[in-house]
C-alpha atoms as a PDB file:
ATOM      1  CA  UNK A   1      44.662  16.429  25.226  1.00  0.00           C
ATOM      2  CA  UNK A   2      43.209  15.202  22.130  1.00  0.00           C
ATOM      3  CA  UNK A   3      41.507  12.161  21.859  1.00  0.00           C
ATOM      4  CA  UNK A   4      42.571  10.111  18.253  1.00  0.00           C
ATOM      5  CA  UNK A   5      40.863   7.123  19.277  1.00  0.00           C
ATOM      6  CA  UNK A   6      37.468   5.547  21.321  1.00  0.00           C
ATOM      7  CA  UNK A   7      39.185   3.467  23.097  1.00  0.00           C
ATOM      8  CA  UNK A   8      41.478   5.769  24.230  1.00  0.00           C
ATOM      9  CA  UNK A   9      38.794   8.204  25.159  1.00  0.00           C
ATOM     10  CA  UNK A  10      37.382   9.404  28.933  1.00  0.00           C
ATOM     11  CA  UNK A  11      34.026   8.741  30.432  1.00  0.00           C
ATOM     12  CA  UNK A  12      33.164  12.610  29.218  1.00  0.00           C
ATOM     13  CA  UNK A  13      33.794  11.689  25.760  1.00  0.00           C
ATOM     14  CA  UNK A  14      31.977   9.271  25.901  1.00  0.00           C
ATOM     15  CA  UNK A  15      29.335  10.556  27.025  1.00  0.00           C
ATOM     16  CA  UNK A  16      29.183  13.281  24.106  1.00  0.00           C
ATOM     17  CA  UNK A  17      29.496  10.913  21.616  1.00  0.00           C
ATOM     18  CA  UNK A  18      26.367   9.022  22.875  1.00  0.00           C
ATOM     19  CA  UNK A  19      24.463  12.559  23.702  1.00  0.00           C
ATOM     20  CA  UNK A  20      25.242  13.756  19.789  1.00  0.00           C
ATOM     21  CA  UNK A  21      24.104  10.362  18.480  1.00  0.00           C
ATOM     22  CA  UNK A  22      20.652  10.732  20.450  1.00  0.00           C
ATOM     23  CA  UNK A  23      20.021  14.054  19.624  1.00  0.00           C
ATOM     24  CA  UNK A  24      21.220  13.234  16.257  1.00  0.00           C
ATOM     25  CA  UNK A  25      18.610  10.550  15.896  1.00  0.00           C
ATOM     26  CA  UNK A  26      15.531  12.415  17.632  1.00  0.00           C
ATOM     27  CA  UNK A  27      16.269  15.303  14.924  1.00  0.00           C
ATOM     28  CA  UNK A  28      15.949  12.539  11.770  1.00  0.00           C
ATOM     29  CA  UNK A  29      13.023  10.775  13.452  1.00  0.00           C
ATOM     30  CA  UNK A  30      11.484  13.881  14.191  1.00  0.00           C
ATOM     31  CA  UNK A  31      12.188  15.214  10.235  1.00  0.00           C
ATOM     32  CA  UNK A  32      10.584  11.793   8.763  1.00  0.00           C
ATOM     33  CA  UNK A  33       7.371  12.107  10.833  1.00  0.00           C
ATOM     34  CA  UNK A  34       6.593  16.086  10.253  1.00  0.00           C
ATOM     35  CA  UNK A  35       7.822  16.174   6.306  1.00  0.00           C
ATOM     36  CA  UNK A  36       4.550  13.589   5.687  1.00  0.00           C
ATOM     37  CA  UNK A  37       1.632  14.933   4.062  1.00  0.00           C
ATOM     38  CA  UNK A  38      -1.318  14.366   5.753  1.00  0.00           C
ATOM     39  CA  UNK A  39      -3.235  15.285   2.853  1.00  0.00           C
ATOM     40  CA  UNK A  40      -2.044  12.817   0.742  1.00  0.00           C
ATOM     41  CA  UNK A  41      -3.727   9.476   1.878  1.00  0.00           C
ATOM     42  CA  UNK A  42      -3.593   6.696  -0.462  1.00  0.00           C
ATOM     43  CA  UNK A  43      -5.840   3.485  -0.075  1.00  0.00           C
ATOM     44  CA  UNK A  44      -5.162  -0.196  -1.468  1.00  0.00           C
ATOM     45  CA  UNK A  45      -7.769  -1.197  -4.665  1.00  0.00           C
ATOM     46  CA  UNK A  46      -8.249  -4.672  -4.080  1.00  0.00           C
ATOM     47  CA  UNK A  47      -7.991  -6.388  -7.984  1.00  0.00           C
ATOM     48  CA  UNK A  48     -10.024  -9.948  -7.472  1.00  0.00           C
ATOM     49  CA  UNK A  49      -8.600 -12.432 -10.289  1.00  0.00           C
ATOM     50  CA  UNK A  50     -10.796 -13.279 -13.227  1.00  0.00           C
ATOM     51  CA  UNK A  51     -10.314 -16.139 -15.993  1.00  0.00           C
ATOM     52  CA  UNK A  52      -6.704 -16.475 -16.944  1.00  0.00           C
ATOM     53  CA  UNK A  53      -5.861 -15.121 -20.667  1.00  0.00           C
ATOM     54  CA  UNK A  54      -3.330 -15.529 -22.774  1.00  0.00           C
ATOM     55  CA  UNK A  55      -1.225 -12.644 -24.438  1.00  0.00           C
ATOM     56  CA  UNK A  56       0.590 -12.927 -27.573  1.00  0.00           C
ATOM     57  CA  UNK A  57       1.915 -10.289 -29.810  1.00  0.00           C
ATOM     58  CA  UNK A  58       2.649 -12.871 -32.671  1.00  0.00           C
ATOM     59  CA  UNK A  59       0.263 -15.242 -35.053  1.00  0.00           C
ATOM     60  CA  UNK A  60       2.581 -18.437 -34.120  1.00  0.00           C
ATOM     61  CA  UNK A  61       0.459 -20.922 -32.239  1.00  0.00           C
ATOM     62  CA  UNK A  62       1.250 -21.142 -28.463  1.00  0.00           C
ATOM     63  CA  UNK A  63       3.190 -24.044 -26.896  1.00  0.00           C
ATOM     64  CA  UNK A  64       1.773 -25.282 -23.607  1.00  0.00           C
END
């Protein structure tokens, strides 16, 4: 018997649907942690703020 629908569906099936989901999920999880490089460690620069400056690509005098 063929099973069209969840609701419709035994304990059994079920039960795969939840086992193929977990192993499902343990094989992405799994993927995402082993593809990193380890090699490739990148730090945060820390930029501290200086004086503010204004920018202007034109010679008209700046509205403030």
């Amino acid at each position: 018997m063929n099973n069209h629908s969840i609701h419709s569906a035994d304990r059994s099936t079920h039960l795969k649907i939840v086992v193929v989901a977990l192993v499902a999920g343990i094989v992405v999880t799994g993927f995402g942690l082993f593809s990193r490089s380890d090699g490739d460690v990148q730090t945060a620069r820390v930029i501290k703020a200086g004086q503010p400056t204004a920018f202007t690509s034109s010679n008209a005098s700046a509205v403030r």
